[in-house]
N, C-alpha and C. Protein backbone atom coordinates (compact mmCIF):
# COMPACT_ATOMS: atom_id res chain seq x y z
N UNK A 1 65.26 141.77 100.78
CA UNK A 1 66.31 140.77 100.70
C UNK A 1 65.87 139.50 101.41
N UNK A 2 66.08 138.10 100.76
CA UNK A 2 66.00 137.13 101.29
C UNK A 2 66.73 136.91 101.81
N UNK A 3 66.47 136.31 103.83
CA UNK A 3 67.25 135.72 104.72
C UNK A 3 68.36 134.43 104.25
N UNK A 4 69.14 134.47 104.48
CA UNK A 4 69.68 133.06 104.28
C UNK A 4 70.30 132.27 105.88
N UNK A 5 70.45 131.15 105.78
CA UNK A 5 70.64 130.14 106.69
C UNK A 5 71.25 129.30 106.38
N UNK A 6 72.50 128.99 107.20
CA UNK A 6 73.68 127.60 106.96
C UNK A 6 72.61 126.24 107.06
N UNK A 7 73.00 125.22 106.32
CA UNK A 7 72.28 124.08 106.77
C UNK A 7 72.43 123.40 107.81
N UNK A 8 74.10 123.65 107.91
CA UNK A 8 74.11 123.46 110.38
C UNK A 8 73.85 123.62 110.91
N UNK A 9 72.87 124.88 110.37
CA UNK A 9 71.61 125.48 111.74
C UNK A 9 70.55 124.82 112.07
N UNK A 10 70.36 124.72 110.56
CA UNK A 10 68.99 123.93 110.31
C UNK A 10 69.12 122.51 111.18
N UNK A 11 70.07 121.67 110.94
CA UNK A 11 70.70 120.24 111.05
C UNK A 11 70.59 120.55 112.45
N UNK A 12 71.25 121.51 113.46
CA UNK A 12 71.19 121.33 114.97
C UNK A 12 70.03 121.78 115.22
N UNK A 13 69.04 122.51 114.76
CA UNK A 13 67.58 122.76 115.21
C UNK A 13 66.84 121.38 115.11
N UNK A 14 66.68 120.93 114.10
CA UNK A 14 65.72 119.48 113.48
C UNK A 14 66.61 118.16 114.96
N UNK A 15 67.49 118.35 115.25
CA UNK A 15 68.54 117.49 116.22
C UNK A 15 67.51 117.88 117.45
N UNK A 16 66.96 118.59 117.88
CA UNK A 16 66.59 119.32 119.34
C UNK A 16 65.48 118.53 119.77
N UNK A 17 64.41 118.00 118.51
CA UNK A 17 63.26 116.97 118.38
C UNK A 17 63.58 115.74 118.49
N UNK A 18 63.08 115.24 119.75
CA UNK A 18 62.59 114.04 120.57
C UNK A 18 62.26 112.92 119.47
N UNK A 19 63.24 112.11 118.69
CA UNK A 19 62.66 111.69 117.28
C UNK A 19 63.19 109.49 117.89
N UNK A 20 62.70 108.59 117.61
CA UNK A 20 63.14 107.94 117.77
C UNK A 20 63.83 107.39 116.06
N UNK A 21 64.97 106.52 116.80
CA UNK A 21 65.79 106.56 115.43
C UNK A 21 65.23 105.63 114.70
N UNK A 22 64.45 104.85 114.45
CA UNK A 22 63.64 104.61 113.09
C UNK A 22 62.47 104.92 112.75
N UNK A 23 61.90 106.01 113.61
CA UNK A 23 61.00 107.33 113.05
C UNK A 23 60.30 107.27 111.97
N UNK A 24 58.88 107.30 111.40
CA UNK A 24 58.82 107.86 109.99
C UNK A 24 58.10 109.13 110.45
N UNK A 25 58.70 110.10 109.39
CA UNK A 25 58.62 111.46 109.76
C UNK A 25 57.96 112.20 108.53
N UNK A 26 57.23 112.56 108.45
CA UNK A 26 56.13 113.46 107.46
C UNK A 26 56.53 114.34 107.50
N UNK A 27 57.19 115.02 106.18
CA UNK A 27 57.58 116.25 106.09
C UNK A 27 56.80 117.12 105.41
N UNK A 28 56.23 118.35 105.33
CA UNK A 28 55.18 118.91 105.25
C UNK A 28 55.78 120.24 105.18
N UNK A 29 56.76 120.54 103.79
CA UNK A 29 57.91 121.50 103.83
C UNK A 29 57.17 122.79 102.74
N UNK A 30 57.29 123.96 103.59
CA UNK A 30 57.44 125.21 102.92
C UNK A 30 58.87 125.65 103.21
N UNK A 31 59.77 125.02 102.29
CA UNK A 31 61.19 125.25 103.28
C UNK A 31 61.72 127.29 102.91
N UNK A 32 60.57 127.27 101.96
CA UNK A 32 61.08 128.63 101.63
C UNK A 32 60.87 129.81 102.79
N UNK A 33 59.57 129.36 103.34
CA UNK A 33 59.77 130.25 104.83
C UNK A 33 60.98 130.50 105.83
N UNK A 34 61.79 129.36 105.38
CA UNK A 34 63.42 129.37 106.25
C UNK A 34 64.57 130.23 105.59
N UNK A 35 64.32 130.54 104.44
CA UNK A 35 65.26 131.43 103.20
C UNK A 35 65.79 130.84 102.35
N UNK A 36 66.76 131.06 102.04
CA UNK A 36 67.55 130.31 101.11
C UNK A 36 68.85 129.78 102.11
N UNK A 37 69.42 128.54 101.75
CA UNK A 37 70.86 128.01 102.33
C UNK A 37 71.55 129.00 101.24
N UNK A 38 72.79 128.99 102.30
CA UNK A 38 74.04 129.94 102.11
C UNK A 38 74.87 129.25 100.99
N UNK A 39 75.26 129.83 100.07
CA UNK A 39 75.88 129.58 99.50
C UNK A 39 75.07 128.55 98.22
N UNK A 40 74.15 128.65 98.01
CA UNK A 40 72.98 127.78 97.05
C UNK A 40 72.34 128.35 96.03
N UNK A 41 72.85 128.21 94.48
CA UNK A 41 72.75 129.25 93.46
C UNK A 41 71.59 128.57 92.83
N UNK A 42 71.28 127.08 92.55
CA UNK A 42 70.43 126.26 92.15
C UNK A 42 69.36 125.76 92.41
N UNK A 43 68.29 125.56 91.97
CA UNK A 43 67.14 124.90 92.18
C UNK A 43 67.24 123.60 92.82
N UNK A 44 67.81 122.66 92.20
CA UNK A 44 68.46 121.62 92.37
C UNK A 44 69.15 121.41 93.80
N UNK A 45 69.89 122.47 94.21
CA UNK A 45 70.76 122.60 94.87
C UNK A 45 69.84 123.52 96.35
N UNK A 46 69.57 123.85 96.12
CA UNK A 46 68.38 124.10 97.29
C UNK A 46 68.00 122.72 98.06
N UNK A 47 66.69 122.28 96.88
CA UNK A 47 66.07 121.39 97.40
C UNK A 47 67.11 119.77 98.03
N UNK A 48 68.12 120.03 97.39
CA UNK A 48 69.03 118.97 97.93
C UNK A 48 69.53 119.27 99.31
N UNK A 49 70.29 120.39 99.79
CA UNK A 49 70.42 120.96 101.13
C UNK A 49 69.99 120.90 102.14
N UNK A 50 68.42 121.67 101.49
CA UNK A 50 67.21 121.05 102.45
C UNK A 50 66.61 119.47 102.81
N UNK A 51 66.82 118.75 101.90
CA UNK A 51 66.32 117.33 101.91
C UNK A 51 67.55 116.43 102.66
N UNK A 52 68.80 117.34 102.35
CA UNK A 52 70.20 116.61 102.59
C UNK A 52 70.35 117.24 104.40
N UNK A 53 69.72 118.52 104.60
CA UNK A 53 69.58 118.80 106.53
C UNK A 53 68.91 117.62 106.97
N UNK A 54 67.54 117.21 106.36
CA UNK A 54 67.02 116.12 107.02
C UNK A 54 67.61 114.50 107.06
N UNK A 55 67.98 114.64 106.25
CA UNK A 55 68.58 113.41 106.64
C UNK A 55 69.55 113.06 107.57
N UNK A 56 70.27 114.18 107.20
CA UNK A 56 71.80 114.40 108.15
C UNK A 56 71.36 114.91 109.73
N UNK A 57 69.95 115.27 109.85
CA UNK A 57 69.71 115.24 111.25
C UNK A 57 68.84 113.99 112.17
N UNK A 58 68.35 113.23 111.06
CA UNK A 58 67.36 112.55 111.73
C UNK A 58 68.38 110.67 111.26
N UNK A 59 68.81 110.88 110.62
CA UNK A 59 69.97 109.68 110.01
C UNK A 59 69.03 108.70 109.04
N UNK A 60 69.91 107.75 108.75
CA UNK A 60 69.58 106.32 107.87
C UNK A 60 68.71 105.73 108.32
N UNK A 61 68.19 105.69 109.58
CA UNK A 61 67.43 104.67 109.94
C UNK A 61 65.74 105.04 109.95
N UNK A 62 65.58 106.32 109.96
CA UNK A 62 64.29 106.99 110.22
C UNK A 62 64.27 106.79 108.07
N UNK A 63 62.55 107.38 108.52
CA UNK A 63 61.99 107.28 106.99
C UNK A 63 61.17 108.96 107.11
N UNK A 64 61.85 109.18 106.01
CA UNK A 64 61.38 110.33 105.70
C UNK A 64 59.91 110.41 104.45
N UNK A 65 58.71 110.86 104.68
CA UNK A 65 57.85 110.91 103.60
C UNK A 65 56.85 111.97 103.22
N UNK A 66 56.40 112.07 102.30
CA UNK A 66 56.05 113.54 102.33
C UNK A 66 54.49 113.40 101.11
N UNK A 67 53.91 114.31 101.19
CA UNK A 67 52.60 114.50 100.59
C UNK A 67 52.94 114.40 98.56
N UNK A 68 52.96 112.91 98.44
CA UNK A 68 52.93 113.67 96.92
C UNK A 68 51.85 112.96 96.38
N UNK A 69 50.83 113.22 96.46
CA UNK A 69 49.40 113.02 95.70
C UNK A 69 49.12 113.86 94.83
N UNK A 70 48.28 113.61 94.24
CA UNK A 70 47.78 114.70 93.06
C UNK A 70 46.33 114.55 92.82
N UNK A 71 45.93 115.51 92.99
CA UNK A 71 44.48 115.56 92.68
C UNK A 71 44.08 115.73 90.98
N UNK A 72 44.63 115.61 89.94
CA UNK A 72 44.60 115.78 89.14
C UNK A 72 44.34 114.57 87.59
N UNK A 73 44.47 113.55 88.62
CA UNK A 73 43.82 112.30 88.07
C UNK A 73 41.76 112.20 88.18
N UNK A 74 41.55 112.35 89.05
CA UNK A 74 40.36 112.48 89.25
C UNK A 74 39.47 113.62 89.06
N UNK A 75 40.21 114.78 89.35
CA UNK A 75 39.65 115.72 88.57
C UNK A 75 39.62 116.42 87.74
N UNK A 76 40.54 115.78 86.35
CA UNK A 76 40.54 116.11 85.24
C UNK A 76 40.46 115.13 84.03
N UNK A 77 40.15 113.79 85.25
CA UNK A 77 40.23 112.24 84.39
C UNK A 77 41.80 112.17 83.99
N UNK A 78 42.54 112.59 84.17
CA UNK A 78 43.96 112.15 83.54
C UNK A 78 44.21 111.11 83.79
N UNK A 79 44.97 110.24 83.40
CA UNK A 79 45.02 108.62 83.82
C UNK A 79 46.93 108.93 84.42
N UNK A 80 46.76 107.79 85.71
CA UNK A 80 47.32 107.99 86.07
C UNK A 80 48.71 107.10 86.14
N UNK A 81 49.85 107.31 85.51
CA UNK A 81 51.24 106.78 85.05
C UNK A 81 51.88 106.89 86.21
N UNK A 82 52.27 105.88 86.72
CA UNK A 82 52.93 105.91 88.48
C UNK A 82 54.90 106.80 87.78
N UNK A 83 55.16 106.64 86.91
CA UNK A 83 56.52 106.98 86.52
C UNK A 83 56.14 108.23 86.03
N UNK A 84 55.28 108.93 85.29
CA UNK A 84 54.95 110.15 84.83
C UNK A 84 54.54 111.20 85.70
N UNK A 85 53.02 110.49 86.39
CA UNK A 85 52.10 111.60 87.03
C UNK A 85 53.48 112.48 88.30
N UNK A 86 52.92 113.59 88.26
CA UNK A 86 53.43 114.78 88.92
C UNK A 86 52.34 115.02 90.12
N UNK A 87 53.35 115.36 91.27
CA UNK A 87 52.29 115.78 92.62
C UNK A 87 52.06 117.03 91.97
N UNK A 88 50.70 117.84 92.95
CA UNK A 88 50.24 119.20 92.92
C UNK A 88 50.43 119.54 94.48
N UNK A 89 50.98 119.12 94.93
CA UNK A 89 51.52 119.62 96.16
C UNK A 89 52.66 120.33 96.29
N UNK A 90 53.39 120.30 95.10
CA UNK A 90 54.95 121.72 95.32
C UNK A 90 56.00 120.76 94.97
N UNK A 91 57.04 122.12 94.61
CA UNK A 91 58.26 121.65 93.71
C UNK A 91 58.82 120.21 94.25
N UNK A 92 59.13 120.82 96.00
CA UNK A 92 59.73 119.59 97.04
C UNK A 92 59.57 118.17 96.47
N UNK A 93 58.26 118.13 96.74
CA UNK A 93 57.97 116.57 96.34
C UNK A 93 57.35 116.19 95.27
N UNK A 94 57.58 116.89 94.43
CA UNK A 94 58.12 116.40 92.60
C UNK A 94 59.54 115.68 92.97
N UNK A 95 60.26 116.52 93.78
CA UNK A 95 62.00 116.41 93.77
C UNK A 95 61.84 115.04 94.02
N UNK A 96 61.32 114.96 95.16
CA UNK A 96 61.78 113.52 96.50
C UNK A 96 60.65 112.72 95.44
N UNK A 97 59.65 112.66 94.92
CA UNK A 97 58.99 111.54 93.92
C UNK A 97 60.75 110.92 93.11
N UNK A 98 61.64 111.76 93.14
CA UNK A 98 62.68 111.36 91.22
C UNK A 98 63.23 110.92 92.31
N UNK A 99 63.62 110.65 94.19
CA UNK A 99 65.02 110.48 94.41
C UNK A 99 64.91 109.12 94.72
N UNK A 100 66.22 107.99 94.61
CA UNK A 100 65.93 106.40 94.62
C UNK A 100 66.00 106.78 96.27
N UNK A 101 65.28 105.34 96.09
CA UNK A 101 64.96 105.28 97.71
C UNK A 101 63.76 105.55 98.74
């Protein structure tokens, strides 16, 4: 059985870090090692929770950014469409590539 975890937990743990408030913060997420949030039936809805703890712990003013490169331009020659190309770094930051902002 997969663990699950409220995202208030999460939100007062990520709170405990010494962060100054306009921060940029590299997120570098296997969030699946944490379980699933409670009550989260969706894909969608996961990765929003999780993306939506960080924000809600670190606020508006910090910058959140995360690994979405792809090695897959260069080593397969694919040409690379800044609106198309897809990271190979994980679902996460496919997500956060689509979110404005």
């Amino acid at each position: 059985m997969i663990s699950t975890f409220a995202p208030a937990e999460l939100i007062q743990t990520l709170r405990t870090f010494p962060m100054p408030r306009s921060a940029v913060i590299l997120v570098s997420a296997e969030f699946f090692r944490l379980g699933r949030p409670a009550d989260v039936a969706t894909q969608g809805a996961y990765l929003e929770a999780c993306c939506g703890s960080l924000r809600e712990a670190f606020g508006d003013s910090a910058t959140l950014v995360g690994n979405t490169y792809t090695t897959d331009v260069a080593r397969f020659g694919r040409p690379f469409v800044l609106e198309e190309t897809t990271t190979t770094t994980g679902l996460f930051y496919n997500w956060l590539l689509q979110q404005d902002g």
